[in-house]
Protein backbone atom coordinates (compact mmCIF):
# COMPACT_ATOMS: atom_id res chain seq x y z
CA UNK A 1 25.61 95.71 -87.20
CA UNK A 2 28.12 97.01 -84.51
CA UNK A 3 26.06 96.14 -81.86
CA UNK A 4 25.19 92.21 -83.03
CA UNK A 5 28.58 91.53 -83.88
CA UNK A 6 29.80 93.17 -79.98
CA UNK A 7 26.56 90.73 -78.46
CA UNK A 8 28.01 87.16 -80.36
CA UNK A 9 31.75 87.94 -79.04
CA UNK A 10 30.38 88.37 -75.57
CA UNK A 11 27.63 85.91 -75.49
CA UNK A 12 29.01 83.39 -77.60
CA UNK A 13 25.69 82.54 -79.16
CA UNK A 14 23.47 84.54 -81.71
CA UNK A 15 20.58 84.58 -79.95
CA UNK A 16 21.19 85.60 -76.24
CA UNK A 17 22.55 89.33 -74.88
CA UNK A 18 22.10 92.12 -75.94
CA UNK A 19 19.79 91.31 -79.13
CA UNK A 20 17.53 88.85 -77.31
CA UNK A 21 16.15 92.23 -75.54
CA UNK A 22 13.30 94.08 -77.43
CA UNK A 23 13.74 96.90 -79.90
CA UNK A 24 12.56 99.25 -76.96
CA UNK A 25 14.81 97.77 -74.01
CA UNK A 26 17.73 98.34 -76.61
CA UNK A 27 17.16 102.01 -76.78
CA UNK A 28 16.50 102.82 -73.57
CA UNK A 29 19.87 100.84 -72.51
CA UNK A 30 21.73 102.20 -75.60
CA UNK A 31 20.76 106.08 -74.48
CA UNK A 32 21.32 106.00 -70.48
CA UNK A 33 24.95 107.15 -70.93
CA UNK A 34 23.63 110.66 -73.03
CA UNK A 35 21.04 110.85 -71.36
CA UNK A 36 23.21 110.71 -68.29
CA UNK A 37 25.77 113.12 -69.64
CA UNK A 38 23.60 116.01 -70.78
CA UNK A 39 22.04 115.62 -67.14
CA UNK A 40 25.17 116.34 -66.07
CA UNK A 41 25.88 119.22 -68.05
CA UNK A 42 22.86 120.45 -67.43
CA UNK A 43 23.06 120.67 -63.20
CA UNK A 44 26.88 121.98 -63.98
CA UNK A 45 25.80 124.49 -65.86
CA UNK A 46 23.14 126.11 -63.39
CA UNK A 47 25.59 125.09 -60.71
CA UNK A 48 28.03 127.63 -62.71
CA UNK A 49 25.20 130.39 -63.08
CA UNK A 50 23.96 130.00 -59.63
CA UNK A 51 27.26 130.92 -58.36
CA UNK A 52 27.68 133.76 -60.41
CA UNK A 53 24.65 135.50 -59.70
CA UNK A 54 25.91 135.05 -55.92
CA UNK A 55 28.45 136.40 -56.04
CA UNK A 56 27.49 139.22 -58.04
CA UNK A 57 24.89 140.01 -55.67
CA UNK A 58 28.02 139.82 -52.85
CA UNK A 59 29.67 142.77 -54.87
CA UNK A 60 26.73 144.62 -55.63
CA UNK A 61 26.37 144.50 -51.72
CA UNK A 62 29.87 146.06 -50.84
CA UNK A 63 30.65 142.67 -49.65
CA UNK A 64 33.73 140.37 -51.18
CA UNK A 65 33.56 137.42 -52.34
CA UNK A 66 34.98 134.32 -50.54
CA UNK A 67 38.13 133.22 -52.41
CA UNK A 68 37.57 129.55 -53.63
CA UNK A 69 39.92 126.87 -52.23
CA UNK A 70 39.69 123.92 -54.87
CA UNK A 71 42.18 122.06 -53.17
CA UNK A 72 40.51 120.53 -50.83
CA UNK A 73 37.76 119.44 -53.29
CA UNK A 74 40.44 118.02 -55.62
CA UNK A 75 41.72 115.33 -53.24
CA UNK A 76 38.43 114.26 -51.98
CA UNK A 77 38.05 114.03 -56.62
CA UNK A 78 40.86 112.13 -56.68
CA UNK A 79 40.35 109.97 -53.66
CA UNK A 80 36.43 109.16 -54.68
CA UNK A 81 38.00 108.34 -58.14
CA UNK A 82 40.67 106.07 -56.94
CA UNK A 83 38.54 104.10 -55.12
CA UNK A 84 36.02 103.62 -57.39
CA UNK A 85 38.49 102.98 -60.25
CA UNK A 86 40.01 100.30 -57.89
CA UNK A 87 36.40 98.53 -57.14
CA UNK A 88 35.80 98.74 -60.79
CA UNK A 89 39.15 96.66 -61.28
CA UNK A 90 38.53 94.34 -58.82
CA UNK A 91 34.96 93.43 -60.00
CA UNK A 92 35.84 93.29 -64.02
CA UNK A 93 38.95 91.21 -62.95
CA UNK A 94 36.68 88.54 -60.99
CA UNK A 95 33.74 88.56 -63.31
CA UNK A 96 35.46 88.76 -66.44
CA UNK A 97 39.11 87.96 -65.77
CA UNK A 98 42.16 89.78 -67.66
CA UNK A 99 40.62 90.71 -70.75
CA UNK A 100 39.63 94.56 -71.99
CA UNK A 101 37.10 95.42 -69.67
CA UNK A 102 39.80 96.45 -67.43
CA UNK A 103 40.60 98.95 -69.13
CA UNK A 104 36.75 100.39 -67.29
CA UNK A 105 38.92 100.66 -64.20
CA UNK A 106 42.17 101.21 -64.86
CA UNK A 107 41.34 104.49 -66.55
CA UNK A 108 39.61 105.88 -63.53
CA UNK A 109 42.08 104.24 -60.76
CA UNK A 110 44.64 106.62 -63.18
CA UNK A 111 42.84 109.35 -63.05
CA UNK A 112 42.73 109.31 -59.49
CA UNK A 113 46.37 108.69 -59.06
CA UNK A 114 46.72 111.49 -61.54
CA UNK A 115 44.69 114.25 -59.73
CA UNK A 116 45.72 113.23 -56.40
CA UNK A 117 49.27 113.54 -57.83
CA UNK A 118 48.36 116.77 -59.13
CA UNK A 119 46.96 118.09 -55.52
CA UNK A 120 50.31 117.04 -53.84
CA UNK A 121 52.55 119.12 -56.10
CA UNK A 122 50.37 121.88 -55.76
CA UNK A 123 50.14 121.58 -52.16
CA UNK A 124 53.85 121.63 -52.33
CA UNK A 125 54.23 124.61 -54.30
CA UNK A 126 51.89 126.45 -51.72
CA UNK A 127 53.83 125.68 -48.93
């Protein structure tokens, strides 16, 4: 009911959008973004464990560890998100004009701000 009464706001009509695609297109669009967040997870996860079974095997070795330096990953974050927040605001602005959807890239173009923000203060403190 959510979904057919989001498709006639957008569309306008009752027959067009979202609904005039078949049962099976509907799912398949409707479960990208899990599907596409447990991937995630997922490589994170055995990102996580591959680099602790490295660098166990380091210390088992006698060897140490390289210290990580998230810092430099953080800005290229923030930069990557500002960006794309910013070409998400441009293209919801033209295609849809001021309305909600852009709110889909204002949140990232904050984000970035935010962690790029972040990065500078502790780049400060550092120093």
């Amino acid at each position: 009911m959510l979904l057919q009464t989001a498709a006639q706001t957008t569309t306008g009509t009752s027959g067009g959008g979202f609904l005039s695609l078949s049962a099976a297109s509907q799912v398949l669009i409707a479960s990208l973004p899990l599907v596409a967040v447990v991937l995630l997870a997922i490589l994170s996860f055995f990102f996580l464990l591959w680099d602790y079974r490295k660098n166990r095997l380091i210390i088992e070795r006698g060897g140490t560890p390289v210290p990580r330096n998230i810092d430099e990953k953080l800005l290229l974050m923030g930069i990557v998100a500002l960006f794309v927040g910013m070409g998400l605001l441009v293209f919801f602005a033209l295609y849809t004009g001021v309305s909600n959807s852009l709110l889909g890239g204002i949140i990232p173009t904050m984000a970035g701000l935010g962690i790029i923000t972040y990065y500078a203060v502790i780049h400060r403190i550092k120093k």
